[in-house]
PDB file of N, CA and C in Angstrom:
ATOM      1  N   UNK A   1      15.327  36.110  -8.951  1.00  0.00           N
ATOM      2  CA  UNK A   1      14.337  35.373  -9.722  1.00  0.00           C
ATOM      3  C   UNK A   1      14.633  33.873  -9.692  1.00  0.00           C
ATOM      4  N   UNK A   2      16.232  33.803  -9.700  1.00  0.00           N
ATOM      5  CA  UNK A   2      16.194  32.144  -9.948  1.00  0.00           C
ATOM      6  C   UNK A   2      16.153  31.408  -8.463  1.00  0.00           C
ATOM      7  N   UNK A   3      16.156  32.553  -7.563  1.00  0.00           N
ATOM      8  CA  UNK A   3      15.945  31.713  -6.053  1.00  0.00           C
ATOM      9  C   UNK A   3      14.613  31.015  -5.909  1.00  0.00           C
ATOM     10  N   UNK A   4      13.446  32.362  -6.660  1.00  0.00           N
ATOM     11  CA  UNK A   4      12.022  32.191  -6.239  1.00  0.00           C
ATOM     12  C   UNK A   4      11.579  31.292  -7.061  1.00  0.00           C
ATOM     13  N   UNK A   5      12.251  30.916  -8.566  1.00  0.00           N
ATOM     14  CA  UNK A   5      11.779  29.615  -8.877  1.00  0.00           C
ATOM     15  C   UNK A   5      12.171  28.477  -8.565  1.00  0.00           C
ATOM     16  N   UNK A   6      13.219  28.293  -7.994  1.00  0.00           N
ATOM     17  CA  UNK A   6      13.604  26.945  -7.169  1.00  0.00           C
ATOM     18  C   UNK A   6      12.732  26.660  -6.162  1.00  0.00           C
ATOM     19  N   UNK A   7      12.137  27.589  -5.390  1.00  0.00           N
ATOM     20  CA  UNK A   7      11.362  27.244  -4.092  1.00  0.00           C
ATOM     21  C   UNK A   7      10.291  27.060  -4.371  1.00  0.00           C
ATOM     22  N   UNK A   8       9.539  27.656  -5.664  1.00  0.00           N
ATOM     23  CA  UNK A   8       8.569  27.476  -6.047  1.00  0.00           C
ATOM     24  C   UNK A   8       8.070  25.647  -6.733  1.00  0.00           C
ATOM     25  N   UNK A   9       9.297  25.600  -7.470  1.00  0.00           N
ATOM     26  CA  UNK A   9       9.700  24.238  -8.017  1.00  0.00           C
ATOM     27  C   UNK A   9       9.923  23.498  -6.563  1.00  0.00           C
ATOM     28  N   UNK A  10      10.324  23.474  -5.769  1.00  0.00           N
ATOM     29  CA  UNK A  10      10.366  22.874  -4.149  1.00  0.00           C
ATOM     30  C   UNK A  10       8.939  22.117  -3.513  1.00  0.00           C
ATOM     31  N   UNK A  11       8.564  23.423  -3.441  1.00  0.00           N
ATOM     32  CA  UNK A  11       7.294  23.630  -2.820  1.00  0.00           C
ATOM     33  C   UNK A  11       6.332  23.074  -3.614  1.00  0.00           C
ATOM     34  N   UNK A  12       6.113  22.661  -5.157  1.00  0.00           N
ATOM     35  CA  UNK A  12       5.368  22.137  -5.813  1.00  0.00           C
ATOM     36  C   UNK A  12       5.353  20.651  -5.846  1.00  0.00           C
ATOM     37  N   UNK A  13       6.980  20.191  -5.473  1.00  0.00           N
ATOM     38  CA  UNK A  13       7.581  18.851  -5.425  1.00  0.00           C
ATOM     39  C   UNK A  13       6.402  18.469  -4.280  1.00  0.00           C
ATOM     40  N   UNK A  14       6.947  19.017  -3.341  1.00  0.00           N
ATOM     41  CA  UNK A  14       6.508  18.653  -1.968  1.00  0.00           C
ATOM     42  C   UNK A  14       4.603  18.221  -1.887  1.00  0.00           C
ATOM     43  N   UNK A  15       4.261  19.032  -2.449  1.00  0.00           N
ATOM     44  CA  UNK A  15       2.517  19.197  -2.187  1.00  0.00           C
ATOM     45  C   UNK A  15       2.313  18.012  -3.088  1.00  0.00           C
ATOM     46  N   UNK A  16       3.100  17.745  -4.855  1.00  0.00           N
ATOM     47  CA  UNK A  16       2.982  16.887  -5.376  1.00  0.00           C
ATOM     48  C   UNK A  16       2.987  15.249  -5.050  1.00  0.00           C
ATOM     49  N   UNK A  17       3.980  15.301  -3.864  1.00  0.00           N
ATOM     50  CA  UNK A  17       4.845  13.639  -3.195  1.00  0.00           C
ATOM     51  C   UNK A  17       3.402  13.284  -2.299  1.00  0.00           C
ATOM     52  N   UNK A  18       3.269  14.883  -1.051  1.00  0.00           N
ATOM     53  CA  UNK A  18       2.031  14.330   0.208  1.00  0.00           C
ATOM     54  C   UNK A  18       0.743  13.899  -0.954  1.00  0.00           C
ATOM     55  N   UNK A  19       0.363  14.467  -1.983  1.00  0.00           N
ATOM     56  CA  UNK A  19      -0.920  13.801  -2.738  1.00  0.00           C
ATOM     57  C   UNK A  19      -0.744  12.655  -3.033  1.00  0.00           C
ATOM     58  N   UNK A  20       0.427  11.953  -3.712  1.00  0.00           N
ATOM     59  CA  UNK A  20       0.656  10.914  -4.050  1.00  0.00           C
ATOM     60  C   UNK A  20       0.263   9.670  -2.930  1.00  0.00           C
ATOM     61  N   UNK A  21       1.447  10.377  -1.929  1.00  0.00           N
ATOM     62  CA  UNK A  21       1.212   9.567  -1.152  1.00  0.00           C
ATOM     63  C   UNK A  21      -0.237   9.513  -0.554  1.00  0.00           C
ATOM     64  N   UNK A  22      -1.325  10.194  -0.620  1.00  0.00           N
ATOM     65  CA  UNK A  22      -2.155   9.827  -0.060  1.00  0.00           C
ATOM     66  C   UNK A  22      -2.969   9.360  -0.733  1.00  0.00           C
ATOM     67  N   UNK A  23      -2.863   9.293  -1.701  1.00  0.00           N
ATOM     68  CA  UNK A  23      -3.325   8.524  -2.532  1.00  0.00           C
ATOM     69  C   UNK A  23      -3.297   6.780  -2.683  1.00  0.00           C
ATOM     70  N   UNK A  24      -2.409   6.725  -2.027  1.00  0.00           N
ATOM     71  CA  UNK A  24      -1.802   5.403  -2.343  1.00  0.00           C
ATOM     72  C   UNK A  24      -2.157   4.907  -1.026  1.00  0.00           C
ATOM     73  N   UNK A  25      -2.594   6.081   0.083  1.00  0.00           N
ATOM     74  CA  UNK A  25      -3.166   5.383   1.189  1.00  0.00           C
ATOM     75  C   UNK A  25      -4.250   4.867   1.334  1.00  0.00           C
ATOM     76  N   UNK A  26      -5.192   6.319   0.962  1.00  0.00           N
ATOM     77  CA  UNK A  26      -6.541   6.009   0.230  1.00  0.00           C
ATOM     78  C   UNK A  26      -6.790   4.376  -0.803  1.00  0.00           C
ATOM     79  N   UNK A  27      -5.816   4.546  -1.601  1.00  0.00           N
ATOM     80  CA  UNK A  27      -5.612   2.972  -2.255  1.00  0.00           C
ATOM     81  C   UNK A  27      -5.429   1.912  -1.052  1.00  0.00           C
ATOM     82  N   UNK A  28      -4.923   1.704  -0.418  1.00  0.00           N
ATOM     83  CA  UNK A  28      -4.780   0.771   0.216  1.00  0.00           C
ATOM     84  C   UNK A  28      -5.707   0.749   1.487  1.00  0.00           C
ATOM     85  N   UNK A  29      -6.039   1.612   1.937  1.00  0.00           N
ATOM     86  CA  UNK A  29      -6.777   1.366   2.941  1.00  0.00           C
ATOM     87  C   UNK A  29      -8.517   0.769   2.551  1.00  0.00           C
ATOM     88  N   UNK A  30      -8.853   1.392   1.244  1.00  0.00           N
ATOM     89  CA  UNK A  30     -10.088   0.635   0.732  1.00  0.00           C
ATOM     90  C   UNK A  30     -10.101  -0.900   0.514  1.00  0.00           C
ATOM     91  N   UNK A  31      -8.630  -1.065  -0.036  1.00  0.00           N
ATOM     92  CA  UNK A  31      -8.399  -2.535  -0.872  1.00  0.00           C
ATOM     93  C   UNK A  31      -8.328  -3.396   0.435  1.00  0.00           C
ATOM     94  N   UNK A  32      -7.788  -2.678   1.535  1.00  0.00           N
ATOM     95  CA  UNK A  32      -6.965  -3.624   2.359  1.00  0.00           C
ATOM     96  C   UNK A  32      -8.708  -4.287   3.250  1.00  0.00           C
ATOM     97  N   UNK A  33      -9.178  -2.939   3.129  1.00  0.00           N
ATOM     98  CA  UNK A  33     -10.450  -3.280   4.528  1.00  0.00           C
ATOM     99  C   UNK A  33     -11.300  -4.186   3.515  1.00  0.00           C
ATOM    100  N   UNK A  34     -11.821  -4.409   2.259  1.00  0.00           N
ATOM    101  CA  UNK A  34     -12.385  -5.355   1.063  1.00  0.00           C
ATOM    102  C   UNK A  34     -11.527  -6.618   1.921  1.00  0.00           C
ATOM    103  N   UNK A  35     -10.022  -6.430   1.438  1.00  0.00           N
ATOM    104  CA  UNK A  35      -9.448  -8.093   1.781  1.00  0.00           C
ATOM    105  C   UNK A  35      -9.914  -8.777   3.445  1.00  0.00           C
ATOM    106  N   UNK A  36      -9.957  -7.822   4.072  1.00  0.00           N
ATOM    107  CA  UNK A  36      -9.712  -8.403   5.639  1.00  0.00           C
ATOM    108  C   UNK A  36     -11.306  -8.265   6.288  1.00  0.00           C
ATOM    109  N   UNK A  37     -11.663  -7.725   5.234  1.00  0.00           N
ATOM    110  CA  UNK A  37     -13.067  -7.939   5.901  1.00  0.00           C
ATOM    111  C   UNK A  37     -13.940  -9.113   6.684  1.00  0.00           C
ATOM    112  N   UNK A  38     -13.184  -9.902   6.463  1.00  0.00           N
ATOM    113  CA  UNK A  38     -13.901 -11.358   6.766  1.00  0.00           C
ATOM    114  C   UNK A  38     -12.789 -12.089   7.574  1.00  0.00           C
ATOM    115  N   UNK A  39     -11.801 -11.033   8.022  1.00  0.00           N
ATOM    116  CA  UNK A  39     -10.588 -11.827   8.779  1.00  0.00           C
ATOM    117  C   UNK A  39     -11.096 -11.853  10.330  1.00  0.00           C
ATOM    118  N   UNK A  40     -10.768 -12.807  10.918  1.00  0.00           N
ATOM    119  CA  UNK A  40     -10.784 -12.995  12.123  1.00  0.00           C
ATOM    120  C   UNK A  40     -10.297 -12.367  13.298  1.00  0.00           C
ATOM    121  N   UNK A  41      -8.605 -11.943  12.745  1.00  0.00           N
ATOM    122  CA  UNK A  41      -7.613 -11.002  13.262  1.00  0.00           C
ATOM    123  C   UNK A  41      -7.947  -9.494  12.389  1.00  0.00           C
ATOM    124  N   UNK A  42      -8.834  -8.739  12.759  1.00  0.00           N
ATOM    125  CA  UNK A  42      -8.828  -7.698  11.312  1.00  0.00           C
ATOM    126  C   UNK A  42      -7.249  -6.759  11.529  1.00  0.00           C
ATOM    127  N   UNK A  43      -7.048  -6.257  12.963  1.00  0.00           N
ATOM    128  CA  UNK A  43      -6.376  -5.598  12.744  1.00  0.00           C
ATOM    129  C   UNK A  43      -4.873  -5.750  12.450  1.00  0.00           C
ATOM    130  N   UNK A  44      -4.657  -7.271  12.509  1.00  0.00           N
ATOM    131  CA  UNK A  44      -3.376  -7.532  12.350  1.00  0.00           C
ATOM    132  C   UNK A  44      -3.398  -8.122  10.535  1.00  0.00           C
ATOM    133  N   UNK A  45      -4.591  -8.070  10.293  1.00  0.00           N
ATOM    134  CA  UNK A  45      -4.621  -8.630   8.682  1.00  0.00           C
ATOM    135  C   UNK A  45      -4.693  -7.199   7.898  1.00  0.00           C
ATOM    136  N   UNK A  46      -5.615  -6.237   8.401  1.00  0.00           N
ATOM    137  CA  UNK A  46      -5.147  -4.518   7.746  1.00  0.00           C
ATOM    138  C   UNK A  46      -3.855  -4.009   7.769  1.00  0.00           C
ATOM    139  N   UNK A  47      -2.973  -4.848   9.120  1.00  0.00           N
ATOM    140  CA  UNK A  47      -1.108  -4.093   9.218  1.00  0.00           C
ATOM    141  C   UNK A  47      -0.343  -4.531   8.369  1.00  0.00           C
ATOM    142  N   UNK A  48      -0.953  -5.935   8.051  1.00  0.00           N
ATOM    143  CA  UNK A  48      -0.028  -6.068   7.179  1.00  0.00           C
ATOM    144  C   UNK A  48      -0.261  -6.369   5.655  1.00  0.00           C
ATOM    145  N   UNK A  49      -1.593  -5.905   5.783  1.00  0.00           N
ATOM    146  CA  UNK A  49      -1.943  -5.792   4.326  1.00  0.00           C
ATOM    147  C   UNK A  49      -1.663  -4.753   3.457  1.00  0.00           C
ATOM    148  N   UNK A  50      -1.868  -3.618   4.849  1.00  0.00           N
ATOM    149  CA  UNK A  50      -1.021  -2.344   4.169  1.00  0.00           C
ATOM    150  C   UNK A  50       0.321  -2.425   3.865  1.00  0.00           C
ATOM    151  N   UNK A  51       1.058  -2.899   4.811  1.00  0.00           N
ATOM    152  CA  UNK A  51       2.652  -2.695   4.313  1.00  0.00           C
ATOM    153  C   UNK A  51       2.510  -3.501   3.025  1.00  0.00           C
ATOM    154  N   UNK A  52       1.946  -4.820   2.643  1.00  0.00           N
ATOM    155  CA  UNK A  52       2.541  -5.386   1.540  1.00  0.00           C
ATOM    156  C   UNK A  52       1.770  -4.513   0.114  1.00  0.00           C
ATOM    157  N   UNK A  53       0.298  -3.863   1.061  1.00  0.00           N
ATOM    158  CA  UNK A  53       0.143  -2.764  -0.486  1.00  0.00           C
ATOM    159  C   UNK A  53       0.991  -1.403  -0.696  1.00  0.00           C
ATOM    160  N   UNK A  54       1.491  -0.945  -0.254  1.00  0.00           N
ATOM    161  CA  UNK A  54       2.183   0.047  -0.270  1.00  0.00           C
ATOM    162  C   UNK A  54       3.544  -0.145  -0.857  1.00  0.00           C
ATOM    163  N   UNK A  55       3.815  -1.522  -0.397  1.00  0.00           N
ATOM    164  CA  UNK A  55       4.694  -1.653  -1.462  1.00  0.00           C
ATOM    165  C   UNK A  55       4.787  -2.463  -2.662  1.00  0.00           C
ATOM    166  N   UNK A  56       3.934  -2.941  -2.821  1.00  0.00           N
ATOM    167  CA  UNK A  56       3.496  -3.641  -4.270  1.00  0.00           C
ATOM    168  C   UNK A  56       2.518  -2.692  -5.160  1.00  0.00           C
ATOM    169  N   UNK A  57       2.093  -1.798  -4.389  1.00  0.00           N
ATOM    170  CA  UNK A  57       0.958  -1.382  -5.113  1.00  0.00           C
ATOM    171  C   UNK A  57      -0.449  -1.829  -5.521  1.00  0.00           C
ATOM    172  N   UNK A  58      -0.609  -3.468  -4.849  1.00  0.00           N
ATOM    173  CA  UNK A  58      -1.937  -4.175  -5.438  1.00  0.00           C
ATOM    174  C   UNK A  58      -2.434  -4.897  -4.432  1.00  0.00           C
ATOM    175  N   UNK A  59      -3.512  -4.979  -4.350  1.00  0.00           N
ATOM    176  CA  UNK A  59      -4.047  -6.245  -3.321  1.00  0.00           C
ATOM    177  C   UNK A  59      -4.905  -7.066  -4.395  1.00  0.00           C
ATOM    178  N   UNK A  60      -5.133  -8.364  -4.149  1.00  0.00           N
ATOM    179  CA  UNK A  60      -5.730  -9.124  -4.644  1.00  0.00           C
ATOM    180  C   UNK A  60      -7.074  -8.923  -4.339  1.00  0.00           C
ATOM    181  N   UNK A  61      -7.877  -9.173  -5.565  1.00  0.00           N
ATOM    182  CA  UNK A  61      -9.226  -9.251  -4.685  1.00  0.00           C
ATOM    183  C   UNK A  61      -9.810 -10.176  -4.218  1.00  0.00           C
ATOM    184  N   UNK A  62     -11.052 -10.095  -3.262  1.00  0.00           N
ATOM    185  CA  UNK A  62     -11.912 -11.038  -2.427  1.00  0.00           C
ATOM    186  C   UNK A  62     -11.232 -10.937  -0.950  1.00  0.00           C
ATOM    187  N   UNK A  63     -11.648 -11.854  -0.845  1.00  0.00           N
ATOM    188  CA  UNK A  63     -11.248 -11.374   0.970  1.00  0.00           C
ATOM    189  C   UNK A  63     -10.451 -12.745   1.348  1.00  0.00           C
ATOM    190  N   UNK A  64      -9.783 -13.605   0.351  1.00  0.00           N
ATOM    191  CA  UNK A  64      -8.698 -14.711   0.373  1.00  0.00           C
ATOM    192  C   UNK A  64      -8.394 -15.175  -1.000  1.00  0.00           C
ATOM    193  N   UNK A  65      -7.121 -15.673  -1.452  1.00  0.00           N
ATOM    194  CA  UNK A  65      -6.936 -16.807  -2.689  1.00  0.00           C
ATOM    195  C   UNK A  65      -6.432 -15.341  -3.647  1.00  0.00           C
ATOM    196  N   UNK A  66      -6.586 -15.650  -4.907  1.00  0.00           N
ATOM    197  CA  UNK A  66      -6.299 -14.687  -6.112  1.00  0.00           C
ATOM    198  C   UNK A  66      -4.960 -14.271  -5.417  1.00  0.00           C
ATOM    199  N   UNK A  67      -4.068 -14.702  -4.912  1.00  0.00           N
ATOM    200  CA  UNK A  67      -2.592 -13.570  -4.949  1.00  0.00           C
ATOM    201  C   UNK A  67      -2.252 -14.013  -6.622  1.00  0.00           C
ATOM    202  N   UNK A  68      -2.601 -14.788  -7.263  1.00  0.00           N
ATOM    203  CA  UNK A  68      -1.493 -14.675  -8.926  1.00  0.00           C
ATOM    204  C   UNK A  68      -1.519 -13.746  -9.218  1.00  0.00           C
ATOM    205  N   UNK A  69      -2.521 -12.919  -8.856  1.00  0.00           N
ATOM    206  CA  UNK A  69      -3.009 -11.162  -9.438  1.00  0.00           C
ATOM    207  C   UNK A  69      -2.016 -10.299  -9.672  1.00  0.00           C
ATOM    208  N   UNK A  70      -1.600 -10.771  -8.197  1.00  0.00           N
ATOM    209  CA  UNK A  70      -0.301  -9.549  -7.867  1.00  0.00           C
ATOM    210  C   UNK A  70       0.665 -10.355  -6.829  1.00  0.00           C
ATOM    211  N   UNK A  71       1.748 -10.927  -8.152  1.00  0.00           N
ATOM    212  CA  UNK A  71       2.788 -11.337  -7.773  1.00  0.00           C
ATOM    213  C   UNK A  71       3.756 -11.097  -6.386  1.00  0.00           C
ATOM    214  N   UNK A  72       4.125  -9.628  -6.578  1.00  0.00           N
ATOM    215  CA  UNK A  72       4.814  -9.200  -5.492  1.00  0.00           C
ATOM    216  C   UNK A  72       3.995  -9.361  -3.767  1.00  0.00           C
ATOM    217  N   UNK A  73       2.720  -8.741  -4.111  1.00  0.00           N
ATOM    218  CA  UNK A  73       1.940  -9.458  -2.706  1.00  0.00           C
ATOM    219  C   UNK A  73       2.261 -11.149  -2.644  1.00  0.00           C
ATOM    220  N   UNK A  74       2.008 -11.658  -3.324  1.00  0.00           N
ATOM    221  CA  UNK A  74       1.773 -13.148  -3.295  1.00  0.00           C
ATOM    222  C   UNK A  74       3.472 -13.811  -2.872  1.00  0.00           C
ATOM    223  N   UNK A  75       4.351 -13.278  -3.199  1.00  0.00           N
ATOM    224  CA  UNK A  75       6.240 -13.404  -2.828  1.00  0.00           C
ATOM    225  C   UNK A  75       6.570 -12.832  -1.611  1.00  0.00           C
ATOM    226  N   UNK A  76       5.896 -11.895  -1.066  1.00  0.00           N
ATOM    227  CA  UNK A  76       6.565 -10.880  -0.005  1.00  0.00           C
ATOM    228  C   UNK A  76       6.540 -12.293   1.398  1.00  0.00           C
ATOM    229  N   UNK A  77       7.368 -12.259   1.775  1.00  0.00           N
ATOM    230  CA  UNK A  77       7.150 -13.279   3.107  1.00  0.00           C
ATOM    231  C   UNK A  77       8.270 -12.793   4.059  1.00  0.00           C
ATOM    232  N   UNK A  78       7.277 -13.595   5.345  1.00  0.00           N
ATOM    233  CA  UNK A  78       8.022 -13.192   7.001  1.00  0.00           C
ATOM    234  C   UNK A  78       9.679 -13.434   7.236  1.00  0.00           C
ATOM    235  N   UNK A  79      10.151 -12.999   8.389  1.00  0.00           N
ATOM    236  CA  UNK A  79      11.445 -13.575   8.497  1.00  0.00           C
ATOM    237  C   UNK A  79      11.468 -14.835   8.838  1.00  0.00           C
ATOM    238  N   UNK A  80      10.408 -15.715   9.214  1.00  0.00           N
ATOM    239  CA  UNK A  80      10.583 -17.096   9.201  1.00  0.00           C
ATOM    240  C   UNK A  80      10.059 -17.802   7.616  1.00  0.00           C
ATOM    241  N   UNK A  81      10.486 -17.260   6.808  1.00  0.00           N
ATOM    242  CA  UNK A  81       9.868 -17.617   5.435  1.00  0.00           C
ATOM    243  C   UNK A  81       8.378 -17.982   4.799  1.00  0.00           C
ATOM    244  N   UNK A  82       7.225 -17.716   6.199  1.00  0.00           N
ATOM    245  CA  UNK A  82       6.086 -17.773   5.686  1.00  0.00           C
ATOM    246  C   UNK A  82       5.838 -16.354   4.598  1.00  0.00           C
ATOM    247  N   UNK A  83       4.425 -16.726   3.935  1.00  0.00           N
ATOM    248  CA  UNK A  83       3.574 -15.491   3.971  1.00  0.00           C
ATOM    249  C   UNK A  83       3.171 -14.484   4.400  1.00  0.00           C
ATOM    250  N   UNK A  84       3.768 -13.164   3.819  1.00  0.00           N
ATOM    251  CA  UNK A  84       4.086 -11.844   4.679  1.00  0.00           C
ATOM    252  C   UNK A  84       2.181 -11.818   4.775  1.00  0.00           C
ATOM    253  N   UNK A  85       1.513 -11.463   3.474  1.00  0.00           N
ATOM    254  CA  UNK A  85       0.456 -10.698   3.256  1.00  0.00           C
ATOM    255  C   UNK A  85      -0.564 -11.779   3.631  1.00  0.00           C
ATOM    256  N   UNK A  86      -1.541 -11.082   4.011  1.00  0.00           N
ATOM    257  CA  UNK A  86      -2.574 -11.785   3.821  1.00  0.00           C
ATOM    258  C   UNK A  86      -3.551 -11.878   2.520  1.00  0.00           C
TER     259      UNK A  86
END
């Protein structure tokens, strides 16, 4: 009994994490295509709009300006110390 509730508890983890996470893709992939919509480069402004939503959790809105919104987007920057996000 206590095997089949561990796996059960396992297996619930698991289905619980892939929703999350897709969730958070679903989140970002709406927010990101709103921001870059009007970008010039779209697909290099969606790559890295996602990484900086995925890990901040927020995109600013409009499709430029407003990062005060969301700090961590607005801080994240390149290895040459620019602006990671768009």
């Amino acid at each position: 009994m206590g095997k089949r509730l561990a796996i059960v508890g396992i297996v619930f983890l698991l289905v619980w994490m892939t929703a999350a996470a897709a969730e958070t893709d679903s989140y970002c992939d709406n927010k990101c295509g709103e921001r870059c919509s009007k970008a010039g480069r779209m697909d290099r402004c969606l790559k890295y709009c996602g990484i900086c939503c995925k890990k901040c959790h927020c995109v600013p809105p409009g499709t430029s300006g407003n990062k005060d919104e969301c700090p961590c987007y607005r801080d994240m920057k390149n290895s040459k110390g620019d602006p990671k996000c768009p």
